[in-house]
Structure formats: structure tokens, C-alpha cells
Protein backbone atom coordinates (compact mmCIF):
# COMPACT_ATOMS: atom_id res chain seq x y z
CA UNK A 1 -62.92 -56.27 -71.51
CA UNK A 2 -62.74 -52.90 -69.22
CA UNK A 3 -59.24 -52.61 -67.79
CA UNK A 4 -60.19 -49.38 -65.98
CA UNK A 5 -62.44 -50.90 -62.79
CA UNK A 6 -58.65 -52.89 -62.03
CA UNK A 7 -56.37 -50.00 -62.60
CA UNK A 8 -58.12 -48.02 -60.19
CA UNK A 9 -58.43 -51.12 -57.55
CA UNK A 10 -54.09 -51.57 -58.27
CA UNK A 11 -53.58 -47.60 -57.45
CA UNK A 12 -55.38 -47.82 -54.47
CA UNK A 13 -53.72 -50.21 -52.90
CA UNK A 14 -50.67 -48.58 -54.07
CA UNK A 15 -51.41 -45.83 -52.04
CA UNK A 16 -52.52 -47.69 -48.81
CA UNK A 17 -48.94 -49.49 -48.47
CA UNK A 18 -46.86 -47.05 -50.01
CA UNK A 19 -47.98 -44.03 -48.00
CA UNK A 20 -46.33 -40.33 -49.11
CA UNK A 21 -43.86 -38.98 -46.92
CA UNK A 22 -44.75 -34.99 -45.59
CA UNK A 23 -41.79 -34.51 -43.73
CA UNK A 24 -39.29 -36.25 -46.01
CA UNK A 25 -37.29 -39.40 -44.92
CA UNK A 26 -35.91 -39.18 -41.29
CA UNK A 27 -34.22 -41.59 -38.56
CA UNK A 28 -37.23 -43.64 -36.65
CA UNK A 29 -38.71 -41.62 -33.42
CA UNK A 30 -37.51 -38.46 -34.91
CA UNK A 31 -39.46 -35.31 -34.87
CA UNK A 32 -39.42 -32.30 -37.18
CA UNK A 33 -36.75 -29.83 -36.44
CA UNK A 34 -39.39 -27.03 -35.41
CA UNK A 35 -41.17 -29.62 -32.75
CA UNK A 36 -37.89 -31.00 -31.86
CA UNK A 37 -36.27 -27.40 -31.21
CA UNK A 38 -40.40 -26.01 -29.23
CA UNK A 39 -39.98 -29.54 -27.28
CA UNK A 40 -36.27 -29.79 -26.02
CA UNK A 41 -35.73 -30.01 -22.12
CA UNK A 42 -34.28 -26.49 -20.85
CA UNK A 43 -30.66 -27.10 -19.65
CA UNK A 44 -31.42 -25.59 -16.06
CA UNK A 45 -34.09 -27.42 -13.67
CA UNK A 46 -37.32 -25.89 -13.50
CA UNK A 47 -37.48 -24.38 -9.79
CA UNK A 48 -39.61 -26.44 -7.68
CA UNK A 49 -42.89 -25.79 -5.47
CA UNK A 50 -42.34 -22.59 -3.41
CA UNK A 51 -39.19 -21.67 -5.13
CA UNK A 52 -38.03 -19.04 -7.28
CA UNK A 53 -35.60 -19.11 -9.92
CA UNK A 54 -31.95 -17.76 -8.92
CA UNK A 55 -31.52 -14.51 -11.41
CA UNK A 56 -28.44 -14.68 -12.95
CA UNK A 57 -25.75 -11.89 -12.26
CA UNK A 58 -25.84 -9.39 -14.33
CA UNK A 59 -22.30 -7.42 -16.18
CA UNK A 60 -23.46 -4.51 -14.22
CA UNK A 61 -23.52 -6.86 -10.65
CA UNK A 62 -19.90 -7.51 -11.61
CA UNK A 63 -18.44 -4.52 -12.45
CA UNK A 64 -20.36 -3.03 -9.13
CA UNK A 65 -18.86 -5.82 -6.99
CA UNK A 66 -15.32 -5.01 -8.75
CA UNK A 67 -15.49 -1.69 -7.62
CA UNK A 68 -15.97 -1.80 -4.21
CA UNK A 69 -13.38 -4.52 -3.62
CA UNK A 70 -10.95 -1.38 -5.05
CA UNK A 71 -11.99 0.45 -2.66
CA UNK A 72 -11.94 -1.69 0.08
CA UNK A 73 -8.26 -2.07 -0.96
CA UNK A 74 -7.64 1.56 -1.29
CA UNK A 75 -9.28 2.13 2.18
CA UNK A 76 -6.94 -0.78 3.71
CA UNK A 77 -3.86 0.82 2.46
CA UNK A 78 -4.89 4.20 3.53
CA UNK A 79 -4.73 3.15 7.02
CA UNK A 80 -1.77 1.34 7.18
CA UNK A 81 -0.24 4.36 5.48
CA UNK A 82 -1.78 7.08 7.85
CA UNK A 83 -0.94 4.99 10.90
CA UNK A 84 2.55 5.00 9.94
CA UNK A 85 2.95 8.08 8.73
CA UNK A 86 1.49 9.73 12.42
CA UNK A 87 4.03 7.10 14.19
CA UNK A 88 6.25 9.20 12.27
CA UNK A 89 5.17 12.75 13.31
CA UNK A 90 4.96 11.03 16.95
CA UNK A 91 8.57 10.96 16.76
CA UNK A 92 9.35 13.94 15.12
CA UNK A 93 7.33 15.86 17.49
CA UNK A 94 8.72 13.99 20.59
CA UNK A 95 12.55 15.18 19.12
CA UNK A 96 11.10 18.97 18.38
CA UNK A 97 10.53 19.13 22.33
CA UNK A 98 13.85 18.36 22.85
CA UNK A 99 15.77 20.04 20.36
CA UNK A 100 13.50 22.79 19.58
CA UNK A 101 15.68 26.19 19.60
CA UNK A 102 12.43 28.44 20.51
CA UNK A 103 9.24 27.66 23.02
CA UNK A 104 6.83 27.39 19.40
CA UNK A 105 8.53 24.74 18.01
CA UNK A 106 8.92 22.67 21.39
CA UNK A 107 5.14 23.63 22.05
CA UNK A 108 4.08 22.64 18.40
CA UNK A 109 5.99 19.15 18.96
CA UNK A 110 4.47 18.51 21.74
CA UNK A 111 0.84 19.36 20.09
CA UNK A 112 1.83 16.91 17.26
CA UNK A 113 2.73 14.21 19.70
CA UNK A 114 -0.22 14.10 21.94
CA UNK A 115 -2.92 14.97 18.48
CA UNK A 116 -1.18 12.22 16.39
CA UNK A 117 -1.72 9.62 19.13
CA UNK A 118 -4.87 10.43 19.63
CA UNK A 119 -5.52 10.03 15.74
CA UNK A 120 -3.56 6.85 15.21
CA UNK A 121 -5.54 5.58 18.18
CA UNK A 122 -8.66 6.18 16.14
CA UNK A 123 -7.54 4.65 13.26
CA UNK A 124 -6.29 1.82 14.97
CA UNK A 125 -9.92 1.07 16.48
CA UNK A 126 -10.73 0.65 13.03
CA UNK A 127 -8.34 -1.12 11.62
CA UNK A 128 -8.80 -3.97 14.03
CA UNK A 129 -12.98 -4.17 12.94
CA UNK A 130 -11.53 -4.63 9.20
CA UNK A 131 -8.75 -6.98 9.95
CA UNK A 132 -5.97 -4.49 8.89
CA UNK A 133 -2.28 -5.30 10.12
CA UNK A 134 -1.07 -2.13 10.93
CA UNK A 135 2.75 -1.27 10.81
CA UNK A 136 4.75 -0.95 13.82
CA UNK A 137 7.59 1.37 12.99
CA UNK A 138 8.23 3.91 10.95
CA UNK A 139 9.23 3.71 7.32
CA UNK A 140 12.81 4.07 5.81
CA UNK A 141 12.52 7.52 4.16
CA UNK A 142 10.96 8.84 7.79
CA UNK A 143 13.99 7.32 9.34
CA UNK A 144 16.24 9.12 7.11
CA UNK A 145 14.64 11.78 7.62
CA UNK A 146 14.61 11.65 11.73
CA UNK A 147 18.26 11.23 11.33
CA UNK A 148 18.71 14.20 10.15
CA UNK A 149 16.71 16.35 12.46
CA UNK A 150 18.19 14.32 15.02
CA UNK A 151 21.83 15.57 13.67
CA UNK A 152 21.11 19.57 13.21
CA UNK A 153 20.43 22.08 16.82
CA UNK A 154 19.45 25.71 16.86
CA UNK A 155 18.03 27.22 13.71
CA UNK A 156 19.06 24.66 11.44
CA UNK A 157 17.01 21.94 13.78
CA UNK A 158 13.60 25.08 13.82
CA UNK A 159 14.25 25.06 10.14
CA UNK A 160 14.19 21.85 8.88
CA UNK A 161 11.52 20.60 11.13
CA UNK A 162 9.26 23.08 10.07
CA UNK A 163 9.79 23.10 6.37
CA UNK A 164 8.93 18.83 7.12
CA UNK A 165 5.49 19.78 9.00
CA UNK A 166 4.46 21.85 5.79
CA UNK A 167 5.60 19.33 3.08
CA UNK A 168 4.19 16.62 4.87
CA UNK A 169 0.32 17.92 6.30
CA UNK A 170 -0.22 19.48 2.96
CA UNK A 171 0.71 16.10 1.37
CA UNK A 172 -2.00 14.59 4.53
CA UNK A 173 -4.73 16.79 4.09
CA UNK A 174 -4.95 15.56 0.49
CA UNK A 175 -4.49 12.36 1.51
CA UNK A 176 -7.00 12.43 3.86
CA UNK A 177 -9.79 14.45 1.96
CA UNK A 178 -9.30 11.90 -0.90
CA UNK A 179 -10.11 8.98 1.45
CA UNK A 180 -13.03 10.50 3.03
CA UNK A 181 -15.16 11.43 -0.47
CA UNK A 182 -13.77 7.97 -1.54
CA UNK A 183 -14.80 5.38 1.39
CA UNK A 184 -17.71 3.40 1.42
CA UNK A 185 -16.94 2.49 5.12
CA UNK A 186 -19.35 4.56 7.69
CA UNK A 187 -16.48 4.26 11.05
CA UNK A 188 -13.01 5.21 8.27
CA UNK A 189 -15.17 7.67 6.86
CA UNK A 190 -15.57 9.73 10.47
CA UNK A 191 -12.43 8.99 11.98
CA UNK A 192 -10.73 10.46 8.14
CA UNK A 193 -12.99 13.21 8.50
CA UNK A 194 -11.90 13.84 11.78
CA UNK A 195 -8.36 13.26 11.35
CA UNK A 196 -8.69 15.67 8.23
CA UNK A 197 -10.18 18.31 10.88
CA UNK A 198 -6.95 18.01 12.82
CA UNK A 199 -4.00 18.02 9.80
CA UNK A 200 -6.15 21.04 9.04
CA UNK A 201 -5.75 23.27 12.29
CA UNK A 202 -2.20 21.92 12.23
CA UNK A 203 -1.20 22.72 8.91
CA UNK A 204 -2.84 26.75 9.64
CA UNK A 205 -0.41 26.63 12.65
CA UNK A 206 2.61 25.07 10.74
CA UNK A 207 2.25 27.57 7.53
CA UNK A 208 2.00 30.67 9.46
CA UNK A 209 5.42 29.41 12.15
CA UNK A 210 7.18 29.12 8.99
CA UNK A 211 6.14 32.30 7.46
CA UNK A 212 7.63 34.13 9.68
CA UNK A 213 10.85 32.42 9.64
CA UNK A 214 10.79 33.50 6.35
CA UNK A 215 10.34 28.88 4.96
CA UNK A 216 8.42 28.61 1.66
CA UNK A 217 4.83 27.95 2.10
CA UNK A 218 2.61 26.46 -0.82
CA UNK A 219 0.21 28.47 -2.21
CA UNK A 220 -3.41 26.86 -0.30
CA UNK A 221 -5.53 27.69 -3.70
CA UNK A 222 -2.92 25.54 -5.70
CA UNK A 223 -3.65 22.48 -3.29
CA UNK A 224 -6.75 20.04 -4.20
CA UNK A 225 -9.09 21.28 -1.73
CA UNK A 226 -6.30 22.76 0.76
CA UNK A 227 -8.92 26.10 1.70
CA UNK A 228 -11.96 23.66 1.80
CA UNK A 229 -13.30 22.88 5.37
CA UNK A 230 -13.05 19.16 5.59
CA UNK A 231 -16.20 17.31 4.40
CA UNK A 232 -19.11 16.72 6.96
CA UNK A 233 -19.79 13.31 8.74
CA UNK A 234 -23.18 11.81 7.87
């Protein structure tokens, strides 16, 4: 008897219920990792009809938007720091016209007073379109140092006022130089430029006064920028 025909028949059927596994054994309604992984929902909705998809910022957006929030700080404390500084020269020039030994110094005190309102008032104007708070009275070392002036006459009073007005617009017109490359706003970049303009022509009248009272004068070439012409508005 041929055994052969029914092995054949047996493996067959073998086959048919027993079928070989391709992908290996795997939980029902699984898929293969590499269909799973092309098939997987993105975690972000697809934009709709009409829309586009919001880019995501970039590190460069963020270090950009970093930046000019320091600068928007820098040019807030600039103000409040010129405005109080020129109530300052307000009063010093207000006490040189009183106390003033010869007609320059009462003549330059009364320059300071009437060009240092006139530049607070510009910076004021500005303040007030960026929300600023602006200080009201002068600081402490100022009103140490108003004390003082207010205390000396003669000479001594010529002297010490003068050696303040070149300490203190040399210190300015760096200040003020510094601001205007720096600022991103348009209006605090003109009225600094302008204000620069003015602690300029002051601080040529203020050097050469003390010159020739024989008062220490910087040396212009040592100061950052001091011989420069202040930098154009555009």
C-alpha cells in the first residue's frame, strides 16, 4: 500500500491551519514597528482649510527678543538718570547766579538753568510716550554736593562750581553718546542726540572758564568720543 498520496494530503492541511508567522508573534491588531512608527498621528493638529501652520520660534527669535528688552531697560534708566541729573544742574546753575564771584560764572549758571530745562523738558515728552516715572528731586550725592557750593562764596564758590561742570558734562557727554548709538527708540534717539549737542557746547565753554582759572581739565582725546561731533539724527 502507497503511504505517500496521504502524507502529502496530512502536510497540506498542516499548512492551511497552521499558517507561518512573517512578522513573528505579536499582540492582536498590532502592526510592524516600521508601519506602526510611518502611520502614528503627529502630536500637533494638522492646520485646517485656509490656514497655515504657526512656525515655531526659533533660538535666534529668542535671543533677538532678549536683547531688545535690555535695551529697552537701559534706555528707561537712561532717562530717569538724565532727568535727574539736569534737575541737578538746574539747581546748581540757579545757586551760580547768586553766588557767582565774577559775571562768567553767574552768566554760565544762568545758561545751564534755562538749557537744562529745556532738555529735561524734552526728555520728559518722552518719557511719558514710554511710561517712564521720572524722579522728582535730586539725588543724595547732588545734595551733598549743593550743600557745599551752597556753604563756600568768592573764589572758593567760582572754583568748586566749575571744577563740578567739568567732572560732571564730561561724565554726560559719554553718557549721552552711549545712549544714542545704543537706542532702538526713533523720539530718545533725537532728543539724546540733541541733548548730546548741548553738554557738548557746554562742556567747550566749561573747559576753557576753568582753564584759565588755572582747574584741571581732562585731556578730550582720553575721553570715549569727547572730540567727536555728536552722532547725526536719522
Amino acid at each position: 500500500m502507497n503511504f505517500k498520496p496521504v502524507r502529502i494530503i496530512l502536510l497540506c492541511m498542516a499548512t492551511t491551519l497552521f499558517p507561518v508567522t512573517l512578522f513573528g508573534q505579536r499582540e492582536p491588531g498590532t502592526l510592524p514597528e516600521e508601519i506602526a512608527t510611518q502611520s502614528a498621528p503627529s502630536s500637533e493638529p494638522a492646520p485646517g482649510p485656509g490656514q497655515q501652520q504657526t512656525p515655531r520660534p526659533s533660538m535666534q527669535d529668542s535671543i533677538g527678543s532678549s536683547g531688545q528688552t535690555a535695551q529697552a531697560t537701559k534706555d528707561k534708566m537712561f532717562v530717569r538718570k538724565a532727568v535727574e541729573g539736569g534737575l541737578a544742574q538746574v539747581q546748581f546753575g540757579q545757586l551760580a547766579e547768586q553766588k557767582g564771584s565774577s559775571d562768567d560764572v553767574k552768566s554760565l549758571g544762568r545758561q545751564m538753568v534755562e538749557d537744562h530745562t529745556t532738555l529735561n523738558k524734552s526728555l520728559e515728552s518722552v518719557a511719558d510716550s514710554m511710561g517712564i516715572m521720572l524722579p522728582k528731586h535730586i539725588n543724595k550725592d547732588d545734595q551733598v554736593e549743593l550743600d557745599k557750593l551752597n556753604g563756600l562764596s568768592g573764589d572758593a564758590f567760582d572754583t568748586e562750581y566749575l571744577t563740578m561742570m567739568v567732572k560732571g558734562h564730561h561724565h554726560d557727554l559719554r553718557e549721552f553718546r552711549v545712549e544714542a548709538e545704543g537706542t532702538q527708540d526713533p523720539a530718545l534717539r533725537e532728543a539724546v542726540v540733541k541733548g548730546a549737542k548741548t553738554i557738548h557746547e557746554h562742556l567747550v565753554m566749561v573747559d576753557q572758564m576753568a582753564k584759565s582759572k588755572g582747574i584741571e581739565v581732562p585731556h578730550r582725546h582720553h575721553e570715549s568720543g569727547a572730540e567727536q561731533p555728536p552722532p547725526p539724527t536719522q
